[in-house]
PDB file of N, CA and C in Angstrom:
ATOM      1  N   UNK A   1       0.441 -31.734  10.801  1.00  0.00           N
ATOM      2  CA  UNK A   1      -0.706 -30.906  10.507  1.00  0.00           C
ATOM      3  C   UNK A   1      -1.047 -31.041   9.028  1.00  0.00           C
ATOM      4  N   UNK A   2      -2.320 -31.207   8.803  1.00  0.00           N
ATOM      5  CA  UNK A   2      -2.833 -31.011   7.094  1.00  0.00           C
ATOM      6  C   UNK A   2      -2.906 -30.081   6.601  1.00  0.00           C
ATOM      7  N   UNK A   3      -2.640 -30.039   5.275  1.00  0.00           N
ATOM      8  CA  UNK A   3      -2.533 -28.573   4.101  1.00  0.00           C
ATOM      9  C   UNK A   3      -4.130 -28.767   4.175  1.00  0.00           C
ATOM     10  N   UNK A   4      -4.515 -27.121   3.940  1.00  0.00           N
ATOM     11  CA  UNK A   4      -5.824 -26.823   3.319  1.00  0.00           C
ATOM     12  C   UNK A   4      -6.072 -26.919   2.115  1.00  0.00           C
ATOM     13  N   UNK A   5      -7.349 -27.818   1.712  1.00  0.00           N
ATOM     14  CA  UNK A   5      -7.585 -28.102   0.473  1.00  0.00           C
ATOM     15  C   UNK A   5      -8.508 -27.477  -0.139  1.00  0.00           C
ATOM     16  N   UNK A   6      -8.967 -26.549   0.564  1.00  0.00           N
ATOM     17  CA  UNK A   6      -9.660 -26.132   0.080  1.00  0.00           C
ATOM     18  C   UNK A   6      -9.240 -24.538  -1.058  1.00  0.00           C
ATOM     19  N   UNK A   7     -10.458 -23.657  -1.191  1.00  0.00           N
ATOM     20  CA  UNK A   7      -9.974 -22.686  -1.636  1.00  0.00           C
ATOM     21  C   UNK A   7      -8.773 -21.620  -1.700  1.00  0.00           C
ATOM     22  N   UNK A   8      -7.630 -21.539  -2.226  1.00  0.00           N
ATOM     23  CA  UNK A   8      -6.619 -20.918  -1.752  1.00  0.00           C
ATOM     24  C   UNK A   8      -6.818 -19.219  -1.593  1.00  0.00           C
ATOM     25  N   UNK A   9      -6.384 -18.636  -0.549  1.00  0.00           N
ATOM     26  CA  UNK A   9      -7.175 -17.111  -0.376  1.00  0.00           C
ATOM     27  C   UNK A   9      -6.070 -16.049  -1.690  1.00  0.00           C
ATOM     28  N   UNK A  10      -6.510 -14.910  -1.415  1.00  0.00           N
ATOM     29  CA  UNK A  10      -6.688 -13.963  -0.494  1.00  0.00           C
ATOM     30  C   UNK A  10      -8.509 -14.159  -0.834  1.00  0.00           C
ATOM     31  N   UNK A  11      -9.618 -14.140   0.098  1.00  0.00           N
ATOM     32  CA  UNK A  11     -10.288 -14.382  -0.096  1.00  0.00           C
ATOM     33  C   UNK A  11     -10.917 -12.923   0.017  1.00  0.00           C
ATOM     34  N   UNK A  12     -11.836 -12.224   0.153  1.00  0.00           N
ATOM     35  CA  UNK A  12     -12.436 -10.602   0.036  1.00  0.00           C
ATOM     36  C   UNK A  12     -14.168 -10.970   0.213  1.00  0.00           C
ATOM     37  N   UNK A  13     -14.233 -10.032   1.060  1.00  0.00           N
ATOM     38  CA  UNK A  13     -15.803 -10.033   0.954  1.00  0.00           C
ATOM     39  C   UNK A  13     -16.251  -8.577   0.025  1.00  0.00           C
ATOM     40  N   UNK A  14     -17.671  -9.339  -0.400  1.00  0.00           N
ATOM     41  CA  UNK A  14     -18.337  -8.238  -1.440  1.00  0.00           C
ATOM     42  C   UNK A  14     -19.299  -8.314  -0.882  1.00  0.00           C
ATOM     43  N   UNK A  15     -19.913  -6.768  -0.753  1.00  0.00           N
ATOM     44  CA  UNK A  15     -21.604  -6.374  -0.521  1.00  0.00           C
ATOM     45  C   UNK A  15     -22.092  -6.087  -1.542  1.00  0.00           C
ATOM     46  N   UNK A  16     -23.213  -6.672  -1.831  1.00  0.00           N
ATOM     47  CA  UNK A  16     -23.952  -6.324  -3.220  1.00  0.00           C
ATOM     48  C   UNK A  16     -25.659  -6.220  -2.577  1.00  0.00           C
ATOM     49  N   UNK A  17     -25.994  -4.874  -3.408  1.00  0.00           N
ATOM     50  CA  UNK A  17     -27.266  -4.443  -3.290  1.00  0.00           C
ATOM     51  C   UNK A  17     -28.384  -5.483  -3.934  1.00  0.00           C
ATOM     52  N   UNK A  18     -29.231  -5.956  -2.862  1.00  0.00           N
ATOM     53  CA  UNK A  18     -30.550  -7.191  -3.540  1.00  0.00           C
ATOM     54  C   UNK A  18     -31.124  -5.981  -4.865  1.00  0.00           C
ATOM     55  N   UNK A  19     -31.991  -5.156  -4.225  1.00  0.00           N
ATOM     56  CA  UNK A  19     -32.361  -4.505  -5.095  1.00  0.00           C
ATOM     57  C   UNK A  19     -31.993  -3.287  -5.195  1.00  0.00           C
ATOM     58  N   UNK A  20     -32.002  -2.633  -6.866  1.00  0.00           N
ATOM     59  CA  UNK A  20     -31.776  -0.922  -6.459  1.00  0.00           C
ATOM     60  C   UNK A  20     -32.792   0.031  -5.401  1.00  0.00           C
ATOM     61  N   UNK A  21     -32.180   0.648  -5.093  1.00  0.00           N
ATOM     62  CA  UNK A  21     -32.849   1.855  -4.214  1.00  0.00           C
ATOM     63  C   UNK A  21     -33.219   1.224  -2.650  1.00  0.00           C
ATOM     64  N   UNK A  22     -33.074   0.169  -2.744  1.00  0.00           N
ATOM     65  CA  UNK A  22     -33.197  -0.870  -1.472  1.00  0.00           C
ATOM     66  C   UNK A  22     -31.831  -0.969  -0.393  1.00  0.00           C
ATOM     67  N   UNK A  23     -32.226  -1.238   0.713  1.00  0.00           N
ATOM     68  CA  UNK A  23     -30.705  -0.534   2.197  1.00  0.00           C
ATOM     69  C   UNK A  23     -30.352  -2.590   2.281  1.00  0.00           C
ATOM     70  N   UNK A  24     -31.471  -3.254   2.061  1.00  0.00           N
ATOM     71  CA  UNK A  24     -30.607  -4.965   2.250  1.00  0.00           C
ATOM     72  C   UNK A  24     -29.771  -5.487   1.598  1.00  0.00           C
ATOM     73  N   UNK A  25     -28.740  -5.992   1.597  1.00  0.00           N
ATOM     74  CA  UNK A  25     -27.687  -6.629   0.834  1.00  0.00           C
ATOM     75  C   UNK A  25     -27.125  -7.717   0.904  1.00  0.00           C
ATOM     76  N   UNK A  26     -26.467  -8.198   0.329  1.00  0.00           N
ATOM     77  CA  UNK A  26     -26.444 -10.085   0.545  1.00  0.00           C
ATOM     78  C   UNK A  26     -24.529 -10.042   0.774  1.00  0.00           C
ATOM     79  N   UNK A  27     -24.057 -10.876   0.735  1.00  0.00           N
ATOM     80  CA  UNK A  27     -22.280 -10.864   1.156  1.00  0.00           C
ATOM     81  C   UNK A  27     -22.054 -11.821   0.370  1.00  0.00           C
ATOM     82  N   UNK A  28     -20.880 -11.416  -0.995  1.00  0.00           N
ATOM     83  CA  UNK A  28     -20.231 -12.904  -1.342  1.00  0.00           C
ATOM     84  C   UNK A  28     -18.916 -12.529  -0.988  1.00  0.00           C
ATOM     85  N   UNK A  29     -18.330 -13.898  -0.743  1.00  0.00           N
ATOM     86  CA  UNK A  29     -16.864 -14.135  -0.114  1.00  0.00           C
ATOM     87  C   UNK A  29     -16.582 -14.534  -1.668  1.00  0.00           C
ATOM     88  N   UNK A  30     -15.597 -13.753  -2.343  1.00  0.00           N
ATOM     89  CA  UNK A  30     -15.067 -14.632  -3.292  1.00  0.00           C
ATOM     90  C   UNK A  30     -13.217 -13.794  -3.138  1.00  0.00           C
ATOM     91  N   UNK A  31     -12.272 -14.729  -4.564  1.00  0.00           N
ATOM     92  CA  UNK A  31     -11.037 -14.964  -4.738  1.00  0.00           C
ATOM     93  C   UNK A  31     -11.288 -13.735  -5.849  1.00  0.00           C
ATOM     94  N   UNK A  32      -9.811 -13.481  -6.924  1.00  0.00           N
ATOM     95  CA  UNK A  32      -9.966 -12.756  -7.781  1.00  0.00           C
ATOM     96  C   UNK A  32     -10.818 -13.700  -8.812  1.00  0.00           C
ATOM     97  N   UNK A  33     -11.035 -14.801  -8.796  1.00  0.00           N
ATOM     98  CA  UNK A  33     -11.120 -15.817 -10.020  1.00  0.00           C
ATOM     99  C   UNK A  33     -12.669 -16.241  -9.715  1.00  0.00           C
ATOM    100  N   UNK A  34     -13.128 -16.631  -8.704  1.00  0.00           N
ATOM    101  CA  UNK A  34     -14.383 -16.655  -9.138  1.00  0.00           C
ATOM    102  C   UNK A  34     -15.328 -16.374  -7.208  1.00  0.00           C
ATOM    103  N   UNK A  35     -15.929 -16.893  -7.104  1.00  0.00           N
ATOM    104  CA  UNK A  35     -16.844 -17.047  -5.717  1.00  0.00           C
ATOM    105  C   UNK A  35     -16.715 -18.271  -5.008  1.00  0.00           C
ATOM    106  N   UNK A  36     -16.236 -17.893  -3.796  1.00  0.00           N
ATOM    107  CA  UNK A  36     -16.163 -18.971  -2.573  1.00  0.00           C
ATOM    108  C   UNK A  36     -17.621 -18.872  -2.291  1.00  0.00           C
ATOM    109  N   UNK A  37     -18.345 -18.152  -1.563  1.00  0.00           N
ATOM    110  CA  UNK A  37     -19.359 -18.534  -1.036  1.00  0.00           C
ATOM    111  C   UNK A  37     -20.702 -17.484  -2.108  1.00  0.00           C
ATOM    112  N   UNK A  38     -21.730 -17.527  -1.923  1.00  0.00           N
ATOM    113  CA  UNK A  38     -22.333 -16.790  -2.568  1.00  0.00           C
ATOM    114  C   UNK A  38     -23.910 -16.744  -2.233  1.00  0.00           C
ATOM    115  N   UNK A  39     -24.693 -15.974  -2.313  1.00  0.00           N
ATOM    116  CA  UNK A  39     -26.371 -16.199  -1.860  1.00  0.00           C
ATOM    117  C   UNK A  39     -26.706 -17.574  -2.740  1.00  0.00           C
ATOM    118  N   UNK A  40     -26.516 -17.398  -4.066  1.00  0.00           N
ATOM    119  CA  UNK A  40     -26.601 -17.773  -5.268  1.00  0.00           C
ATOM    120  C   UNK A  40     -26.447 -19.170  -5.534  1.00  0.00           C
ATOM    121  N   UNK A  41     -25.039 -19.304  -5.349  1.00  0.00           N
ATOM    122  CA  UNK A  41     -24.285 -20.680  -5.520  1.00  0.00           C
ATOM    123  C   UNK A  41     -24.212 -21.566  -3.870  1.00  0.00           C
ATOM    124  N   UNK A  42     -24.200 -20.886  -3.034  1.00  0.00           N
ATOM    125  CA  UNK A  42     -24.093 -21.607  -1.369  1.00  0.00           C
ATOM    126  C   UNK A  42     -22.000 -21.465  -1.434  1.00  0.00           C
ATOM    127  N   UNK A  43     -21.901 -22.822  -0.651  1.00  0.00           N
ATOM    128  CA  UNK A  43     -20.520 -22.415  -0.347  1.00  0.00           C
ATOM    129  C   UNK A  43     -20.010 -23.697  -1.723  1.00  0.00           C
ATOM    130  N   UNK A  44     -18.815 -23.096  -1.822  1.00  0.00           N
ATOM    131  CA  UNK A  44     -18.132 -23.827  -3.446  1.00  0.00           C
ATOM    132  C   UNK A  44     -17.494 -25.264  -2.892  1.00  0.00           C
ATOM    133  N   UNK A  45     -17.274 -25.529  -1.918  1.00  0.00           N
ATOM    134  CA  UNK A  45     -16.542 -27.155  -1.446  1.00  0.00           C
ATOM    135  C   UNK A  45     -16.639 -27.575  -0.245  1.00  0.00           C
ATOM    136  N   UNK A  46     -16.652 -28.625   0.475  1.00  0.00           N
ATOM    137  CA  UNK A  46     -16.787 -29.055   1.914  1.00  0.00           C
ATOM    138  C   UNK A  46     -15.580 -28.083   2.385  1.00  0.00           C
ATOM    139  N   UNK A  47     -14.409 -28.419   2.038  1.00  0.00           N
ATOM    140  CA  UNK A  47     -13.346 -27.546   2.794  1.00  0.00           C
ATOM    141  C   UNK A  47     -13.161 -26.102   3.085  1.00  0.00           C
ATOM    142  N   UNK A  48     -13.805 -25.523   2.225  1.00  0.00           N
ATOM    143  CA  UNK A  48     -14.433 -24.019   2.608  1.00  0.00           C
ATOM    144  C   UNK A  48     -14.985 -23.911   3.162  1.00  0.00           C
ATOM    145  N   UNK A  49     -16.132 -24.839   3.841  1.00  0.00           N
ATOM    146  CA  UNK A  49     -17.343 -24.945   4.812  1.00  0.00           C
ATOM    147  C   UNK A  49     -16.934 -25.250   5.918  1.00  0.00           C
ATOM    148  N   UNK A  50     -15.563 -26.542   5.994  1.00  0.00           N
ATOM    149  CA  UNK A  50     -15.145 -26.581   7.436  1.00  0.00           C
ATOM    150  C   UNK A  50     -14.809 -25.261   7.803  1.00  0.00           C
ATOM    151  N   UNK A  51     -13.683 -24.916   7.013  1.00  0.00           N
ATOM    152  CA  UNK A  51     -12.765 -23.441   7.373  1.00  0.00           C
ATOM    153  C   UNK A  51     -13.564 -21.895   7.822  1.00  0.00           C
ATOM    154  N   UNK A  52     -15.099 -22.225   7.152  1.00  0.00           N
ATOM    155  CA  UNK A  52     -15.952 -20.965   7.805  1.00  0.00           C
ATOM    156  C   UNK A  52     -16.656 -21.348   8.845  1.00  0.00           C
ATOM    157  N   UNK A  53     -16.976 -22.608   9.234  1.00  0.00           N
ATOM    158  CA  UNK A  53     -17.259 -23.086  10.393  1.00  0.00           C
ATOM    159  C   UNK A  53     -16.843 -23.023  11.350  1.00  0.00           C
ATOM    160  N   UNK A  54     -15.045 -23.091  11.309  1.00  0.00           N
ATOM    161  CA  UNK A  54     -13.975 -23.191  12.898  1.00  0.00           C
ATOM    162  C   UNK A  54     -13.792 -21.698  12.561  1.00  0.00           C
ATOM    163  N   UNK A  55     -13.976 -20.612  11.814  1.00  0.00           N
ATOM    164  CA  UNK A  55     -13.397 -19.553  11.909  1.00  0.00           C
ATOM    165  C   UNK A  55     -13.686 -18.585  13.443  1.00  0.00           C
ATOM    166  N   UNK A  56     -15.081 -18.964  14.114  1.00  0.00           N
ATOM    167  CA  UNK A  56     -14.967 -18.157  15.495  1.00  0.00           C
ATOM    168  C   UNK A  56     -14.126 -18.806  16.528  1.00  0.00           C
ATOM    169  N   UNK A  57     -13.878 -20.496  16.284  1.00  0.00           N
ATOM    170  CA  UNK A  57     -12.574 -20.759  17.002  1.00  0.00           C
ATOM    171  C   UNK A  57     -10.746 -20.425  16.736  1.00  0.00           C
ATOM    172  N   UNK A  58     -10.753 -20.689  15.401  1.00  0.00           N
ATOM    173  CA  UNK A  58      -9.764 -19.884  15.092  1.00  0.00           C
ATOM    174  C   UNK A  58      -9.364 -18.186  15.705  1.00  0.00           C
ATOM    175  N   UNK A  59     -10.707 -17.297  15.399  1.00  0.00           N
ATOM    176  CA  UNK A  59     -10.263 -16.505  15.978  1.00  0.00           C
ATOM    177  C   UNK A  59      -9.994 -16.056  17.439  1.00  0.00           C
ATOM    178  N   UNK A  60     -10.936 -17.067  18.440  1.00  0.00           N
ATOM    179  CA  UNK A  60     -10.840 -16.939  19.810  1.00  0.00           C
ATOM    180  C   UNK A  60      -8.852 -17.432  20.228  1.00  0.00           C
ATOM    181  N   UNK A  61      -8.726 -18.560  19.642  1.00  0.00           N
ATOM    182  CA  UNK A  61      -7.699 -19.038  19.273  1.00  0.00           C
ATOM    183  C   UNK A  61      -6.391 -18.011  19.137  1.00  0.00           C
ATOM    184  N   UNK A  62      -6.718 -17.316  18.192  1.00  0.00           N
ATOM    185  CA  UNK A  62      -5.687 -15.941  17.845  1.00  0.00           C
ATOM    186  C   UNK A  62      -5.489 -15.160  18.805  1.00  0.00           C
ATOM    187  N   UNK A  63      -6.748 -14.530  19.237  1.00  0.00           N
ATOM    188  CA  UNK A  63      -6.556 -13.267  20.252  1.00  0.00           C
ATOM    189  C   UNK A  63      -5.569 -14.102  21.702  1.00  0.00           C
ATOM    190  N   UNK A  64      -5.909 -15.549  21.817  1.00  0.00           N
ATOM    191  CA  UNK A  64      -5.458 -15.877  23.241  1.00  0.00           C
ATOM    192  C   UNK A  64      -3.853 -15.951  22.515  1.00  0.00           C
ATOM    193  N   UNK A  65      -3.785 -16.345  21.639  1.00  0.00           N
ATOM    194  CA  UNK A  65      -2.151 -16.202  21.173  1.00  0.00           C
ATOM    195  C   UNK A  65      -1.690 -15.057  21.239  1.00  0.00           C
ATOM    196  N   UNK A  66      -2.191 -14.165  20.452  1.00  0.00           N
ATOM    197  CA  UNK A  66      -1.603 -12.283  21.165  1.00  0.00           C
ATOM    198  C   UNK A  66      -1.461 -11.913  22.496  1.00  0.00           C
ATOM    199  N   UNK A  67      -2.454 -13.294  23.476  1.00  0.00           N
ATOM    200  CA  UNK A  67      -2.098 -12.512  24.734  1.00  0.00           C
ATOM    201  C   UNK A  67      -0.461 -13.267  25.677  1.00  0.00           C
ATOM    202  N   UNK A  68      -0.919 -14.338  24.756  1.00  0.00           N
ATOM    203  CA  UNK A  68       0.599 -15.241  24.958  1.00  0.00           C
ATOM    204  C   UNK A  68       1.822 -14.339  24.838  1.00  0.00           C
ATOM    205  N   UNK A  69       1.935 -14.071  23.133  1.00  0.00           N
ATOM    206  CA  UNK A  69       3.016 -13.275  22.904  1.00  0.00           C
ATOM    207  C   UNK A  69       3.343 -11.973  23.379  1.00  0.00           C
ATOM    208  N   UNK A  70       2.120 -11.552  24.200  1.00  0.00           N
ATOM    209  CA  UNK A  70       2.476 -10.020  24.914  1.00  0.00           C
ATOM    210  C   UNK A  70       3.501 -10.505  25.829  1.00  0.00           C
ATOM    211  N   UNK A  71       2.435 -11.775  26.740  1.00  0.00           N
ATOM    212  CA  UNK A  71       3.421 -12.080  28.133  1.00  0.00           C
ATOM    213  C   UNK A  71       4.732 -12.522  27.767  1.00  0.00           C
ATOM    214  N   UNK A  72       5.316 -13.069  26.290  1.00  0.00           N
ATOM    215  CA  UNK A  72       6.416 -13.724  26.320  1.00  0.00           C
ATOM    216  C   UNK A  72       7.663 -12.588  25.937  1.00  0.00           C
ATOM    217  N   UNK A  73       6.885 -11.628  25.196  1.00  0.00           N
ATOM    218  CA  UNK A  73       7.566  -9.993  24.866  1.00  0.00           C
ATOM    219  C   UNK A  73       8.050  -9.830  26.038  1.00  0.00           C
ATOM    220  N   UNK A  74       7.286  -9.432  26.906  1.00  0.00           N
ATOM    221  CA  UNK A  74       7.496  -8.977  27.944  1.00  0.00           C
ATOM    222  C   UNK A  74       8.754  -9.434  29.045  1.00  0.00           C
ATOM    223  N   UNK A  75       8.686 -10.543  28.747  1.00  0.00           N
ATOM    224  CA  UNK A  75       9.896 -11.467  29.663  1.00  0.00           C
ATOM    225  C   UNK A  75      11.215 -11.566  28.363  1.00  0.00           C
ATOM    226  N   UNK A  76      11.049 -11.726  27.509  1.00  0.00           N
ATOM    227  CA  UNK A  76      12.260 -11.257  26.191  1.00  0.00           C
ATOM    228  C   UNK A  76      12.868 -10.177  26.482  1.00  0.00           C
ATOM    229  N   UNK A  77      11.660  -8.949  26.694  1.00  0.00           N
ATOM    230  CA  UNK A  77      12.455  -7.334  27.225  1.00  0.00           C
ATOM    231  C   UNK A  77      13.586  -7.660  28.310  1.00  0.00           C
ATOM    232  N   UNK A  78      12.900  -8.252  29.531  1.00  0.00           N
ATOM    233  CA  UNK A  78      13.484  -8.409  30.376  1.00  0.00           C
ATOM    234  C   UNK A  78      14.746  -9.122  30.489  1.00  0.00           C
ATOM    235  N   UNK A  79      14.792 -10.155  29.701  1.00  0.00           N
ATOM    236  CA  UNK A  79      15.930 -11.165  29.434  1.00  0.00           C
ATOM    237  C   UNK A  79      16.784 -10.644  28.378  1.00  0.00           C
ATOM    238  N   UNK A  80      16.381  -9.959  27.498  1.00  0.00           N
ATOM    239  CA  UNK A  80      17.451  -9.080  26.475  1.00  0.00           C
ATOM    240  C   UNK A  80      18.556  -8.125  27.169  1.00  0.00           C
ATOM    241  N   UNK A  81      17.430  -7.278  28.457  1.00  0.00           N
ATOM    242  CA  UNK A  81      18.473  -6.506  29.149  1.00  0.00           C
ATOM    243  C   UNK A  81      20.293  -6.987  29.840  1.00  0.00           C
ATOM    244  N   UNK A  82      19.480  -8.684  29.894  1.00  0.00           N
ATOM    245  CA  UNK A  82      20.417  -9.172  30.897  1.00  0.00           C
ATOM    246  C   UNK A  82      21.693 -10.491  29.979  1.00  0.00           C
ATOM    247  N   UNK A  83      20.886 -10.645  28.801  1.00  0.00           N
ATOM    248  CA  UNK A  83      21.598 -11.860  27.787  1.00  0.00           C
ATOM    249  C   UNK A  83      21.207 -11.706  26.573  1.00  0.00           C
ATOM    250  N   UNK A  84      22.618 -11.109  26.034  1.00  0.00           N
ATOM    251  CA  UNK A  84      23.217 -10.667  24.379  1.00  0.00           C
ATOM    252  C   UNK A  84      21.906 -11.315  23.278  1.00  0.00           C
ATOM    253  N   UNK A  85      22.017 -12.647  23.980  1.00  0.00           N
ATOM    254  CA  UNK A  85      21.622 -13.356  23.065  1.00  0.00           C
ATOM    255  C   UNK A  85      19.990 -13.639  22.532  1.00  0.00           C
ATOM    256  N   UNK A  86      19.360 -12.435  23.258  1.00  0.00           N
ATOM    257  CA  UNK A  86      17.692 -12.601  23.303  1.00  0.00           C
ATOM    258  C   UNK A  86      17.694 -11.481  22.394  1.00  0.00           C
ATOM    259  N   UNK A  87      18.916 -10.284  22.016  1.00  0.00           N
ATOM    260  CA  UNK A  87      19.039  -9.281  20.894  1.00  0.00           C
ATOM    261  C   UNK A  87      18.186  -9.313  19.828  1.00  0.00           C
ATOM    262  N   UNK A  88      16.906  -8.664  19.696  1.00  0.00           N
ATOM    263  CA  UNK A  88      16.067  -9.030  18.689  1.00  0.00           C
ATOM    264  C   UNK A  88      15.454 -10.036  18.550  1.00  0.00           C
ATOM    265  N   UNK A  89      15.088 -10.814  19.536  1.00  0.00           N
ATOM    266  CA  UNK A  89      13.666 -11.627  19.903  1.00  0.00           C
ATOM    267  C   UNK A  89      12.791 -10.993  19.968  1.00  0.00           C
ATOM    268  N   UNK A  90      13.059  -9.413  20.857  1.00  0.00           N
ATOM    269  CA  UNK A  90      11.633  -8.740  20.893  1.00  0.00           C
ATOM    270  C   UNK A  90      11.099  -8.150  19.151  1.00  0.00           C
ATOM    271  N   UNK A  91      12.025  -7.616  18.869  1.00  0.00           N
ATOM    272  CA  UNK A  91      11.250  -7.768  17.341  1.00  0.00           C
ATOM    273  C   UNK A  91      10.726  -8.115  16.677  1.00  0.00           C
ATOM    274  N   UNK A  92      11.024  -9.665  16.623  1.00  0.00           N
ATOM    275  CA  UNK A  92      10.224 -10.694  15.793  1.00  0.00           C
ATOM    276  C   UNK A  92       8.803 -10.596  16.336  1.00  0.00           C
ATOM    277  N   UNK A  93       9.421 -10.990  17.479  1.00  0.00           N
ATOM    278  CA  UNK A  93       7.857 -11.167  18.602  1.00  0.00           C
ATOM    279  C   UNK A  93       6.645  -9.905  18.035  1.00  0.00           C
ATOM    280  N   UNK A  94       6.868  -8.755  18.176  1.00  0.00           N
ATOM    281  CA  UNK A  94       6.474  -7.614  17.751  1.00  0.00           C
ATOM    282  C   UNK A  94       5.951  -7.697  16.215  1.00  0.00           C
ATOM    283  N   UNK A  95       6.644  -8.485  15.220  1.00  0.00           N
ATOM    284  CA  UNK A  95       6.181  -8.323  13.673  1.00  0.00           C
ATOM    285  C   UNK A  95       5.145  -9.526  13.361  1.00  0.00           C
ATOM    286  N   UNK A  96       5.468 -10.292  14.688  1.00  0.00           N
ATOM    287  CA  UNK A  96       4.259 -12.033  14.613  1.00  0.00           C
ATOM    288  C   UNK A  96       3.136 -10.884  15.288  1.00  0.00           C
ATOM    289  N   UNK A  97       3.098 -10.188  16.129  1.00  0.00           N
ATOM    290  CA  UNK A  97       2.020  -9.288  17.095  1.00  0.00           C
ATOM    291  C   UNK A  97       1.324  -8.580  16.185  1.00  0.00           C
ATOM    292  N   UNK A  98       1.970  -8.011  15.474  1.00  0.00           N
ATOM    293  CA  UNK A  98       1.675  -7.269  14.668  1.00  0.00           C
ATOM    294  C   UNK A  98       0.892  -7.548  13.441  1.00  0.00           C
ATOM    295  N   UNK A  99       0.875  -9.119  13.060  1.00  0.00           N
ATOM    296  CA  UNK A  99       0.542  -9.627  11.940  1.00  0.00           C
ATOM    297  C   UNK A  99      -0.987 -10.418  12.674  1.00  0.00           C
ATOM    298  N   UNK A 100      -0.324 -10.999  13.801  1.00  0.00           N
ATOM    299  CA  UNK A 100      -1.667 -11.619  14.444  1.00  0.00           C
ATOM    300  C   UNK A 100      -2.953 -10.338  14.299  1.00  0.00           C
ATOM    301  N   UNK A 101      -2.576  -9.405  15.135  1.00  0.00           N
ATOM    302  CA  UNK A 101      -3.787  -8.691  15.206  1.00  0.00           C
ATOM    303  C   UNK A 101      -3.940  -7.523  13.883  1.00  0.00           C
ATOM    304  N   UNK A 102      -4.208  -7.443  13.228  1.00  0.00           N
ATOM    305  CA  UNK A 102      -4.123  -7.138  11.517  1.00  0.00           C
ATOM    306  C   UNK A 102      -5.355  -8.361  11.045  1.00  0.00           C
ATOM    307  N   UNK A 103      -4.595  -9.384  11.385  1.00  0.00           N
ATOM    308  CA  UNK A 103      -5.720 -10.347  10.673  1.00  0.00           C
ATOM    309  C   UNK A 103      -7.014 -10.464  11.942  1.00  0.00           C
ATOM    310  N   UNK A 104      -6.868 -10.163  13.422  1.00  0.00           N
ATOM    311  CA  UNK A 104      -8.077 -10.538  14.167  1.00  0.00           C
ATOM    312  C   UNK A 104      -8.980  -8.819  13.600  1.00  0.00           C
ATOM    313  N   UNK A 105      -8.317  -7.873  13.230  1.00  0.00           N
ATOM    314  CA  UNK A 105      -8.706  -6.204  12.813  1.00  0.00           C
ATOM    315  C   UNK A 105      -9.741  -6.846  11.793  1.00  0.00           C
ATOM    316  N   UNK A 106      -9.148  -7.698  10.639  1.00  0.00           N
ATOM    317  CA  UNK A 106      -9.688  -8.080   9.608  1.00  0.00           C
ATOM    318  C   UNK A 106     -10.911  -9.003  10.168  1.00  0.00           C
ATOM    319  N   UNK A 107     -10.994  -9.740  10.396  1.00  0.00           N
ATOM    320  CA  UNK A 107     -11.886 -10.936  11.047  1.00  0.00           C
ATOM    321  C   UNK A 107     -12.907 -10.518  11.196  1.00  0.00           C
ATOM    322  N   UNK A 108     -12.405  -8.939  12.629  1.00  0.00           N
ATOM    323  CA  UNK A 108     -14.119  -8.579  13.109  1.00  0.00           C
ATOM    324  C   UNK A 108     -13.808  -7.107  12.146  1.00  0.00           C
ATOM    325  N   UNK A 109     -13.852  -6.730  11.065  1.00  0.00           N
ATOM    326  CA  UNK A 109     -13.877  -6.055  10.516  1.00  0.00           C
ATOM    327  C   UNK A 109     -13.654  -4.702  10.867  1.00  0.00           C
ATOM    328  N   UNK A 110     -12.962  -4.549  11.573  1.00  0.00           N
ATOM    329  CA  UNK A 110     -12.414  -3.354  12.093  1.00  0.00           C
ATOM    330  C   UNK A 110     -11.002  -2.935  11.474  1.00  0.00           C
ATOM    331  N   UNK A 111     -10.512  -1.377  12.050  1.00  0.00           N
ATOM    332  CA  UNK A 111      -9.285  -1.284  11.943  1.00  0.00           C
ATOM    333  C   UNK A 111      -8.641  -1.358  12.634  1.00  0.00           C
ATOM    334  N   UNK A 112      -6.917  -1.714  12.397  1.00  0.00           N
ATOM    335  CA  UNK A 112      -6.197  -2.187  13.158  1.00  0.00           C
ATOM    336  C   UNK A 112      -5.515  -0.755  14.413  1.00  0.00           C
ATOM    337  N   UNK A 113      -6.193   0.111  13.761  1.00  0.00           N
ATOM    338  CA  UNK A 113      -5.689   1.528  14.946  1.00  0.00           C
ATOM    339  C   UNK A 113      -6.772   1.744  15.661  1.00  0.00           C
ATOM    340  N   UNK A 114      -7.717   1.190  16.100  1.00  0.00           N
ATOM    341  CA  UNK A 114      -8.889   0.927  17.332  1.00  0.00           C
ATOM    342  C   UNK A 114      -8.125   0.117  18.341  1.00  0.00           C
ATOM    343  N   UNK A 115      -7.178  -0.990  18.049  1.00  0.00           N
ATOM    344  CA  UNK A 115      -6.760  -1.792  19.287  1.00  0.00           C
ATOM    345  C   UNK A 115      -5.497  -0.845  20.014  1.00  0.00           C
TER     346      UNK A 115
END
């Protein structure tokens, strides 16, 4: 698999007011250091552009992985009951679950105590 070359995150979106006293607003995606994407500037590199491009596959991508790791939890429970050695599989499983959907919360901009 290839490293991303592009912008390194935590990336943050900003709403900024077009005009005062005005309800329309424009969105820049930027880093602490400067702007990934912007009304202004467009997007800062091809590789930022792929990465906002696949992002509704990525996330379709994610959610079907949470539904993976439910079903595989689920059979871990079951197999923990019966062999020592699955002892805290379900945990992990649970802190990857936990991290997956946090970032799909983030994605569609929601919070993560709605799911």
């Amino acid at each position: 698999m290839s490293e991303f070359r592009g912008t390194p995150g935590a990336w943050e979106v900003r709403v900024e007011q077009i005009a005062p006293g005005s309800n329309a607003a424009c969105f820049t995606v930027a880093t602490d250091d400067f702007d990934v994407v912007s009304p202004l500037l467009g997007i800062r590199c091809e590789d930022d552009a792929a990465l906002i491009a696949a992002a509704p596959d990525l996330l379709d991508e994610l959610v079907e992985a949470d539904k993976t790791l439910c079903a595989l939890q689920s059979n871990v429970a079951d197999a923990q009951k019966r062999e020592p050695r699955w002892e805290g599989v379900w945990q992990e499983i649970q802190s990857r679950r936990d991290s997956v959907r946090a970032t799909i919360a983030k994605a569609l901009n929601t919070d993560t105590t709605e799911r």
